[in-house]
C-alpha atoms as a PDB file:
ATOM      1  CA  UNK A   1      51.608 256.684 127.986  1.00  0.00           C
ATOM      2  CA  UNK A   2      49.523 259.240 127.125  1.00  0.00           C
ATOM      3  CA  UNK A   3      50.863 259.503 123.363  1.00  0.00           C
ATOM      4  CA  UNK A   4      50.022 255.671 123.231  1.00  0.00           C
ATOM      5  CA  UNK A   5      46.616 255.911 124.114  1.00  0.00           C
ATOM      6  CA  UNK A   6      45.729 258.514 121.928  1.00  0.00           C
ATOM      7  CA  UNK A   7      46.962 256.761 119.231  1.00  0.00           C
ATOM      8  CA  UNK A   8      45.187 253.486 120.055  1.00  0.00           C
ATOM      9  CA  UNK A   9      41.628 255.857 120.358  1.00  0.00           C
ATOM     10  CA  UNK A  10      42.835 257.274 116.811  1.00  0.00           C
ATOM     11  CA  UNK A  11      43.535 254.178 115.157  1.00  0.00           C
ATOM     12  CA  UNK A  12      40.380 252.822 116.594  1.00  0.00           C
ATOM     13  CA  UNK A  13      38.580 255.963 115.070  1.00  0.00           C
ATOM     14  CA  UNK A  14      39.897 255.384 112.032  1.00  0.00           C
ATOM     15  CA  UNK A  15      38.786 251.384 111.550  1.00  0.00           C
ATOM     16  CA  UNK A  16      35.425 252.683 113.254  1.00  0.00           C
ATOM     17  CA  UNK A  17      35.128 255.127 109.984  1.00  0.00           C
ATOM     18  CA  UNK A  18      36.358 252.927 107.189  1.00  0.00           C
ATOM     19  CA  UNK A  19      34.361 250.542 105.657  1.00  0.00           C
ATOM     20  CA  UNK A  20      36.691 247.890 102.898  1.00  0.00           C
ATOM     21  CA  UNK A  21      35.368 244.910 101.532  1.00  0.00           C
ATOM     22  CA  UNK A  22      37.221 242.417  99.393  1.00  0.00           C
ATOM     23  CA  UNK A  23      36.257 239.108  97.001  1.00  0.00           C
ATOM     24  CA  UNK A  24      39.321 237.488  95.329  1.00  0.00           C
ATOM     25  CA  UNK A  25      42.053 239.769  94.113  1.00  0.00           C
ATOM     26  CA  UNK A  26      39.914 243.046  94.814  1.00  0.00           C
ATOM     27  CA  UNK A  27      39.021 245.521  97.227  1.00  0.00           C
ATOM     28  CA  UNK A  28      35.742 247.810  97.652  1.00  0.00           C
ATOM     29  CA  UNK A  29      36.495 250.906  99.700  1.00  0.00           C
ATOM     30  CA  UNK A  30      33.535 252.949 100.996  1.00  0.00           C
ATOM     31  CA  UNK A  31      30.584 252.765  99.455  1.00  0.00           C
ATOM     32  CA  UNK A  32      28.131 255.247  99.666  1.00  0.00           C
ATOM     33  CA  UNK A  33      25.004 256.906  98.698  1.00  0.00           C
ATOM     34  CA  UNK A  34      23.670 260.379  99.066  1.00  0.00           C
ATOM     35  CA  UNK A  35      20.345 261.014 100.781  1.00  0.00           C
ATOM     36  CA  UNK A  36      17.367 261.735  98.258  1.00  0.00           C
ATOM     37  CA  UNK A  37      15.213 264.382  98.988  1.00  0.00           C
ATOM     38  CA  UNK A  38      11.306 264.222  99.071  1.00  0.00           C
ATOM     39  CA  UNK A  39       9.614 261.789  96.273  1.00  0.00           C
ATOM     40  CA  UNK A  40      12.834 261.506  94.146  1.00  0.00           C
ATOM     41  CA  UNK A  41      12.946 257.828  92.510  1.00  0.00           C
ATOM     42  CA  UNK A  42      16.254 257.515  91.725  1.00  0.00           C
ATOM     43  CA  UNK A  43      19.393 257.184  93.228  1.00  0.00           C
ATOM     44  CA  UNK A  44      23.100 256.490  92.555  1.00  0.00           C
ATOM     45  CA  UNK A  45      25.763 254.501  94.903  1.00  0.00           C
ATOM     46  CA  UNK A  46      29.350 255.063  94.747  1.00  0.00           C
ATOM     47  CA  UNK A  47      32.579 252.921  95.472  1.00  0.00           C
ATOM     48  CA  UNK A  48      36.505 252.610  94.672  1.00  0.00           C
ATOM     49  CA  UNK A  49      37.219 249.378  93.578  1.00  0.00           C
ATOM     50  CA  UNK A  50      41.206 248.437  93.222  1.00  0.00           C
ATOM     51  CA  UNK A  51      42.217 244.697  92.115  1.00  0.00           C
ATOM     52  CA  UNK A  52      45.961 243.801  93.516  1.00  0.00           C
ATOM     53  CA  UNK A  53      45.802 240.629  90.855  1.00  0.00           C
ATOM     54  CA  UNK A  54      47.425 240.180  87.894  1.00  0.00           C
ATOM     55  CA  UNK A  55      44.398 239.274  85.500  1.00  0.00           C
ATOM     56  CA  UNK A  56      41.881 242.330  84.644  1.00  0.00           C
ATOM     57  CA  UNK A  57      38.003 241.747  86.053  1.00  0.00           C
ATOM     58  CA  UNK A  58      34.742 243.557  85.865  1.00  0.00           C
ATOM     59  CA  UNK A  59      32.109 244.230  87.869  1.00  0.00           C
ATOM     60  CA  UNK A  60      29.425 243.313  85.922  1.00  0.00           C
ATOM     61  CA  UNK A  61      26.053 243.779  88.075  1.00  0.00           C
ATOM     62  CA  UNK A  62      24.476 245.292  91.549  1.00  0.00           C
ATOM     63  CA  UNK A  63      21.280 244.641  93.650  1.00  0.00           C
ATOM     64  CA  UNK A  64      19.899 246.177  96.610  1.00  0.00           C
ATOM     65  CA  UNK A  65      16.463 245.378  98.231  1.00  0.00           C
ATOM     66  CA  UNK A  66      15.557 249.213  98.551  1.00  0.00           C
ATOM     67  CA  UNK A  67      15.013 249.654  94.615  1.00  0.00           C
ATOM     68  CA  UNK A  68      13.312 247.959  92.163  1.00  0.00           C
ATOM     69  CA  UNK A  69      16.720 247.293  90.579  1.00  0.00           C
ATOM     70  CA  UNK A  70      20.109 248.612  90.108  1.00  0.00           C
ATOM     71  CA  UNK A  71      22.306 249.727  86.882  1.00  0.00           C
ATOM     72  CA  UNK A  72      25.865 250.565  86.100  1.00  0.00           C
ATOM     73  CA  UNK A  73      25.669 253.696  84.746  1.00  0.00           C
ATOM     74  CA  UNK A  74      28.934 256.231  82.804  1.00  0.00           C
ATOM     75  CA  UNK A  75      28.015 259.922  82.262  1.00  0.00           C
ATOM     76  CA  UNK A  76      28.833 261.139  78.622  1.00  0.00           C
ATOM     77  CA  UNK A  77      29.211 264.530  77.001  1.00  0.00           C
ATOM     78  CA  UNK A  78      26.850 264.441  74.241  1.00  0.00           C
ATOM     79  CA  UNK A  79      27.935 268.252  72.539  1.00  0.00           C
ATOM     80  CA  UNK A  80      28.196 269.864  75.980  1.00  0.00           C
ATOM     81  CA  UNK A  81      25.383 267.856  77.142  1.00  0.00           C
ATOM     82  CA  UNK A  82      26.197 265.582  80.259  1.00  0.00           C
ATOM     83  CA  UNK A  83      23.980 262.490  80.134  1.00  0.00           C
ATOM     84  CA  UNK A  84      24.055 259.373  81.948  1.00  0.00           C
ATOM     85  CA  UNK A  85      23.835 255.948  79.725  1.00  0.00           C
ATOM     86  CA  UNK A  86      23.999 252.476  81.228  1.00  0.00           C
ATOM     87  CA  UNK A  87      26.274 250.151  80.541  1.00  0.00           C
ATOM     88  CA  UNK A  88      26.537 246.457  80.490  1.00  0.00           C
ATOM     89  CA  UNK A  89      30.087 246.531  83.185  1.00  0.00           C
ATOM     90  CA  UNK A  90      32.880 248.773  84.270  1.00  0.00           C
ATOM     91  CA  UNK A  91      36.455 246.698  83.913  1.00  0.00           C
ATOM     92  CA  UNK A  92      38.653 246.855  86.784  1.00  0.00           C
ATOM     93  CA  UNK A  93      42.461 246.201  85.009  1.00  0.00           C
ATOM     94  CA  UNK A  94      45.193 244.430  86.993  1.00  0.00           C
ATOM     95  CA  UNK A  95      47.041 246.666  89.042  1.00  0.00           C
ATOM     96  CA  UNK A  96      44.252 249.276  88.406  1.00  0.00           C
ATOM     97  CA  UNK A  97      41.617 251.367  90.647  1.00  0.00           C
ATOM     98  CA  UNK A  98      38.214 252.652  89.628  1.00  0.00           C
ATOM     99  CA  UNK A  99      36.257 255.291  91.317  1.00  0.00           C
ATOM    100  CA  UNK A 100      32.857 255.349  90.829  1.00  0.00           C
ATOM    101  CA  UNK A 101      31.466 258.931  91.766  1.00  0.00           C
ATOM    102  CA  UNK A 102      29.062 261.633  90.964  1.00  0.00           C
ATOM    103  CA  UNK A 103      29.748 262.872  87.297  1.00  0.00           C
ATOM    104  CA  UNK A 104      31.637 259.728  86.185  1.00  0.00           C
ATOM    105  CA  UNK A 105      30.784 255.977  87.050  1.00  0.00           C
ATOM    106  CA  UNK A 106      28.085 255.141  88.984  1.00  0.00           C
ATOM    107  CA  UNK A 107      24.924 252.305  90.150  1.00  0.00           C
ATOM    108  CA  UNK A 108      21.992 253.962  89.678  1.00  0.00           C
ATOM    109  CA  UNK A 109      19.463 252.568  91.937  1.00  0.00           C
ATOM    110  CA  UNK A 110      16.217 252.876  89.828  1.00  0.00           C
ATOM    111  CA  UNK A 111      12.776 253.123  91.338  1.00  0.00           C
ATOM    112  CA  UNK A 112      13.224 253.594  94.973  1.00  0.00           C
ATOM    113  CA  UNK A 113      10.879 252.205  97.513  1.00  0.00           C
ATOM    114  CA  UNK A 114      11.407 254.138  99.661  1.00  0.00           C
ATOM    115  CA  UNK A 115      13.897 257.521 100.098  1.00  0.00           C
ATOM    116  CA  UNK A 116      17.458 257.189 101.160  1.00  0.00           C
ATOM    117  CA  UNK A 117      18.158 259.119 104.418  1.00  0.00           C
ATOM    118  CA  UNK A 118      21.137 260.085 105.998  1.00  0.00           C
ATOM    119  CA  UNK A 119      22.829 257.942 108.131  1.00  0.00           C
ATOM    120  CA  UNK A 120      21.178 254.937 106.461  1.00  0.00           C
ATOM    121  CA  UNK A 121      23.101 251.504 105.418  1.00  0.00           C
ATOM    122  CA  UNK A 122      21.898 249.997 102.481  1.00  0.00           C
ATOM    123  CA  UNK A 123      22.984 246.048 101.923  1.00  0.00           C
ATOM    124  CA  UNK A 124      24.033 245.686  98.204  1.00  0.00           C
ATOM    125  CA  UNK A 125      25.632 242.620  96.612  1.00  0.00           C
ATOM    126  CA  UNK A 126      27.993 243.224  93.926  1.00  0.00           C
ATOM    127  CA  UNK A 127      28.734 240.648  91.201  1.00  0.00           C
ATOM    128  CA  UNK A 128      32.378 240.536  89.815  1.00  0.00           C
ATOM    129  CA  UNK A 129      32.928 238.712  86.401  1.00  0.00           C
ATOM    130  CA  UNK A 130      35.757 236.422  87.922  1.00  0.00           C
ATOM    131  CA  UNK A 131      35.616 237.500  91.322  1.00  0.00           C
ATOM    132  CA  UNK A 132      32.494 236.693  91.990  1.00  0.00           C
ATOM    133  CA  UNK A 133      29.902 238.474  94.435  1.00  0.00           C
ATOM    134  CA  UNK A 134      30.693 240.746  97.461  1.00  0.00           C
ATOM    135  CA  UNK A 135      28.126 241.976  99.789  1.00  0.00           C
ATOM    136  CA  UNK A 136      28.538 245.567 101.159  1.00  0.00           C
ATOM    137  CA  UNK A 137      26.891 248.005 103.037  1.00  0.00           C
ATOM    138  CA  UNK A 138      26.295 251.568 101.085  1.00  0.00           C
ATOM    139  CA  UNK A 139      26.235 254.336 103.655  1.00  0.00           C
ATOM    140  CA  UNK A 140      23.978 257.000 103.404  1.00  0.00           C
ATOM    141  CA  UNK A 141      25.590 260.635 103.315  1.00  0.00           C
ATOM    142  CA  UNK A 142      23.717 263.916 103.400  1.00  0.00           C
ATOM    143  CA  UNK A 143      22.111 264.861  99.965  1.00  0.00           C
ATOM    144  CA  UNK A 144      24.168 266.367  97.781  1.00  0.00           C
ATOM    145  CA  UNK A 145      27.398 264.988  99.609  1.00  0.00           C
ATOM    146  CA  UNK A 146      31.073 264.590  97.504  1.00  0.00           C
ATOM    147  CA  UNK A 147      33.380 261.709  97.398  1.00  0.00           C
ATOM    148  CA  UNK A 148      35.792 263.949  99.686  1.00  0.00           C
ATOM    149  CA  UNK A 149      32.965 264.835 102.408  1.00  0.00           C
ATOM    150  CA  UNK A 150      31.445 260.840 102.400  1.00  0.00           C
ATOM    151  CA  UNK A 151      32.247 259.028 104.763  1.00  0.00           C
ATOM    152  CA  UNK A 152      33.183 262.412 107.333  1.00  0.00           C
ATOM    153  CA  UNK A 153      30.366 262.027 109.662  1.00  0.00           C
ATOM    154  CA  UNK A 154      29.656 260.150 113.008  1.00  0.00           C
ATOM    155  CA  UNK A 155      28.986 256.184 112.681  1.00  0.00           C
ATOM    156  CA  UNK A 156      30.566 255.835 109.080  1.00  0.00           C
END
């Protein structure tokens, strides 16, 4: 009996952490944000995105309320230079998942009003090409948080 309620507390845990969305044929896992420190501007959001359908789809824009506006950004190596370039979508094949995280696809969320803090849930809406628009909520991690540490603390 014992062995049976810990599971049921661990599963329970588990949902309690995770936070999936999905809009047609695709699914958002954990979205996220790190916290930006003092007057900082700028900030990026991060997601996996992974469409079960057969037909290929992209997510072609983002918008939160707590920024003046949001892009889809791609870092590039510009001779040993990393630089970040927006980009008019990020295709999601059939079959196929995309992570967006630090160093590789990202939304940049340009012109904050106001700084992200830990702990934090922003409200985004993401618009799919054929899938259409999803509404998620982009948890706040600690600045400088990783895709493998987001998502590890209390209330996520």
């Amino acid at each position: 009996m014992k062995r049976l309620l810990a599971l049921a507390l661990f599963a329970a845990a588990s949902l309690a952490h995770a936070h999936g969305y999905a809009v047609g044929e695709l699914k958002i896992d954990h979205p996220w944000a790190r916290a930006t420190p003092g007057a900082v501007k700028n900030g990026a959001a991060y997601l996996t995105v992974s469409n079960t359908g057969k037909q290929a789809d992209r997510l072609v824009a983002a918008s939160v309320d707590v920024a003046d506006h949001a892009e889809l950004h791609t870092h590039l190596n510009d001779n040993g230079v990393m630089k970040m370039r927006q980009i008019p979508d990020i295709p999601v094949e059939a079959g196929a998942t995309v992570k967006l995280q630090p160093g590789g696809l990202h939304i940049m969320l340009m012109d904050l009003k106001q700084p992200l803090k830990e702990g934090d849930k922003i409200p985004m809406t993401l618009r799919f090409e054929k899938a259409g628009e999803v509404k998620v909520d982009v948890h706040v991690d600690k600045v400088g948080a990783m895709p493998a540490a987001a998502g590890a603390h209390a209330g996520h």
